[in-house]
Every structure is written in C-alpha cells, then in structure tokens.
C-alpha atoms as a PDB file:
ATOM      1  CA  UNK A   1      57.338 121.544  35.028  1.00  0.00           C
ATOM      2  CA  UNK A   2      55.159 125.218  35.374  1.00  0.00           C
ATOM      3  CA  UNK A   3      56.420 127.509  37.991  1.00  0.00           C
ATOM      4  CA  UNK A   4      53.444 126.978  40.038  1.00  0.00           C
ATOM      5  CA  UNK A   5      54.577 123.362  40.716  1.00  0.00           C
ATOM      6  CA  UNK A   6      57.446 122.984  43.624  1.00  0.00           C
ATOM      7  CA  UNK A   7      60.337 121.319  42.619  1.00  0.00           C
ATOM      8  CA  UNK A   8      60.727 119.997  46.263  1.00  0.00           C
ATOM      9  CA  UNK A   9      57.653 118.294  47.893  1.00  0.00           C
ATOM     10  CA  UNK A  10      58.502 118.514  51.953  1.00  0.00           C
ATOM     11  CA  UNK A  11      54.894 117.926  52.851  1.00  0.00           C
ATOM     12  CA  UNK A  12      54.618 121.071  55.489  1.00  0.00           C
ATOM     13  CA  UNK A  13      52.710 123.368  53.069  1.00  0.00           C
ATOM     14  CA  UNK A  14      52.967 125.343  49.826  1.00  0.00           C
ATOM     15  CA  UNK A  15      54.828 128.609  51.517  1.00  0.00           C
ATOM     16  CA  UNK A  16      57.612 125.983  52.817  1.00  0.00           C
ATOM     17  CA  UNK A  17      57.884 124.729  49.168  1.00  0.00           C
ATOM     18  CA  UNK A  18      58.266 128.143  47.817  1.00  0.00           C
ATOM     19  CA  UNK A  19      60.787 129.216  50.486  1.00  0.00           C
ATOM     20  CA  UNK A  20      62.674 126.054  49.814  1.00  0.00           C
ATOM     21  CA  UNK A  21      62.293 126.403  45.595  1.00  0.00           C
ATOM     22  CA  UNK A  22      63.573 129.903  46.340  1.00  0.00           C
ATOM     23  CA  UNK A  23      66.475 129.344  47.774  1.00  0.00           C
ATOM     24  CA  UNK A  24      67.577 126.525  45.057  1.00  0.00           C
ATOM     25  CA  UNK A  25      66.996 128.958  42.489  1.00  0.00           C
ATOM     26  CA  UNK A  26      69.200 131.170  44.308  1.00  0.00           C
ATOM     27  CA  UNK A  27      72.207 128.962  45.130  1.00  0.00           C
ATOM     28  CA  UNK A  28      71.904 127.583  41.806  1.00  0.00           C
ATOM     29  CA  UNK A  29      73.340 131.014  40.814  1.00  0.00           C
ATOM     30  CA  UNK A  30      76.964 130.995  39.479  1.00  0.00           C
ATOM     31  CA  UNK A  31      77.881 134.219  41.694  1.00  0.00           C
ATOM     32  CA  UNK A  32      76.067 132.720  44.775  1.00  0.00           C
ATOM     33  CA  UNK A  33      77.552 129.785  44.668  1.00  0.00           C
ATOM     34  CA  UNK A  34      80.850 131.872  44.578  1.00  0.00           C
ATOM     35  CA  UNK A  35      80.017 133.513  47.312  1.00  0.00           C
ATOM     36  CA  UNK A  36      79.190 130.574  49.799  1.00  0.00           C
ATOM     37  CA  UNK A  37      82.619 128.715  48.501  1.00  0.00           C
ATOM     38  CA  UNK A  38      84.391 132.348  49.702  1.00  0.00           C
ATOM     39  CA  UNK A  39      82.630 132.906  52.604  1.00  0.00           C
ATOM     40  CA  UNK A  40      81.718 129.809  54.041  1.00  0.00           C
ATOM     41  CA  UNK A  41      83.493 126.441  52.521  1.00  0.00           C
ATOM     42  CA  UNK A  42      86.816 128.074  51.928  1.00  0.00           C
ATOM     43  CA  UNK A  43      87.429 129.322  55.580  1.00  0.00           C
ATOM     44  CA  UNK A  44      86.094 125.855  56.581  1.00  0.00           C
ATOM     45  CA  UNK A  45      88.449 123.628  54.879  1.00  0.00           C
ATOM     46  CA  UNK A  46      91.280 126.203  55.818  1.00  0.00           C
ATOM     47  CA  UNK A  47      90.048 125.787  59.602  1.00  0.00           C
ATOM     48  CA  UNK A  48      90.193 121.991  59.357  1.00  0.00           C
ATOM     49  CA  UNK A  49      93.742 121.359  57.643  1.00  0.00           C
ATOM     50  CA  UNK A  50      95.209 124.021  59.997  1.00  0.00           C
ATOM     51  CA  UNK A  51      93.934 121.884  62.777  1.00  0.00           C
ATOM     52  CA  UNK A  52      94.523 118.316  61.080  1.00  0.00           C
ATOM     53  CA  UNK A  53      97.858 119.458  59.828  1.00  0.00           C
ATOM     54  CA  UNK A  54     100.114 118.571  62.633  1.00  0.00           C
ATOM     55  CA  UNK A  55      98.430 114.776  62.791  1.00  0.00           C
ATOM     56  CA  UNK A  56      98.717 114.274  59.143  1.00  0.00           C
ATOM     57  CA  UNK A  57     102.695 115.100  59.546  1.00  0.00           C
ATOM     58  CA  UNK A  58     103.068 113.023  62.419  1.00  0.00           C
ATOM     59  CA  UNK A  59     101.059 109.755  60.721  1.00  0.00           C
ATOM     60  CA  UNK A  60     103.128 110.227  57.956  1.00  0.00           C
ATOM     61  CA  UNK A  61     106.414 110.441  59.800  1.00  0.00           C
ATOM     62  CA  UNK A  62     105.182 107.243  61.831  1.00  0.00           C
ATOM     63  CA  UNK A  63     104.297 105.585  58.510  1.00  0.00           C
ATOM     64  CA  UNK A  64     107.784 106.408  56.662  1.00  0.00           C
ATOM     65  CA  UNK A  65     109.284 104.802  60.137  1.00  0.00           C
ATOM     66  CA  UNK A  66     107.094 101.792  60.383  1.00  0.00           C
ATOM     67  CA  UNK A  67     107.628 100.942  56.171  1.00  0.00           C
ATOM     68  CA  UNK A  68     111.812 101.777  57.296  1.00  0.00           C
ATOM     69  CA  UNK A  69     111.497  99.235  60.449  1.00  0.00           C
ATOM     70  CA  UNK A  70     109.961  96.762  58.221  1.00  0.00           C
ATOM     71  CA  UNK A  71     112.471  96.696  55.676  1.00  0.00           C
ATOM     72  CA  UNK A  72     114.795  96.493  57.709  1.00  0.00           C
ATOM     73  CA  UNK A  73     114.031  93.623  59.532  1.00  0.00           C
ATOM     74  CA  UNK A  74     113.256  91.649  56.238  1.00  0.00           C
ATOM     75  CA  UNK A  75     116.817  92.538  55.024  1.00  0.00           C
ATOM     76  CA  UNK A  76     117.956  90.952  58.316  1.00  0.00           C
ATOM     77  CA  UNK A  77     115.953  88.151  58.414  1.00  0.00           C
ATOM     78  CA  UNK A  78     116.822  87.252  54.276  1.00  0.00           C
ATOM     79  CA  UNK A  79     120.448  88.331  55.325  1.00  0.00           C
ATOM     80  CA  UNK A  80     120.361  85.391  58.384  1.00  0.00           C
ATOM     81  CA  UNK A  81     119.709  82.804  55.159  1.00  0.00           C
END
C-alpha cells in the first residue's frame, strides 16, 4: 500500500481520509497510546469501579447468603429423610 492510498475509505473526501489516516498513525504510537491509557482510560475505569464498588459488595454478600440459605435448607430437607 503507497502513502498516497488511505488506509480508511469513509467516502466524504480525500482530506477526511488523511485526517482519519493521521490520527491512526498517531495512536498507533507506543507513547500515545500511553498517554490516552493515563489520561483518559485509566481515570475512566477508576471512575466506574468507585461507583460500581458498593453494588458489587452488596451482590456478592446477597450471593454468599442466598448459596448459605440454600444449603441449608437441603441439609434440612436430606436431614427430614
């Protein structure tokens, strides 16, 4: 593939194409890359488990109860036999 040929085709025109090629090139980079994961993905996923955290503690406290009821009862029911 020559440089003059886009690697992405969008169909609006050939300055959209470059723009777009540009920008691959760019985040293709090792120390781009690094800095979108620092910058942007990073605080992200810190944002979202800070907020899930508390559900994801209390589905697993529900689930830990739920698999204790359930033994439970089949110990009782097998104990009834």
């Amino acid at each position: 593939m020559d440089s003059s040929e886009s690697f992405i085709k969008t169909g609006i025109g050939k300055f959209t194409d470059k723009i777009i090629d540009s920008c691959v090139v760019e985040f293709s980079k090792k120390e781009n890359k690094d800095k979108v994961y620092q910058t942007v993905v990073s605080p992200i996923i810190e944002s979202i488990t800070a907020r899930f955290y508390p559900y994801i503690v209390t589905v697993s406290i529900l689930y830990i109860v739920i698999l204790s009821l359930i033994c439970i009862i089949l110990y009782l029911i097998l104990k009834k036999k």
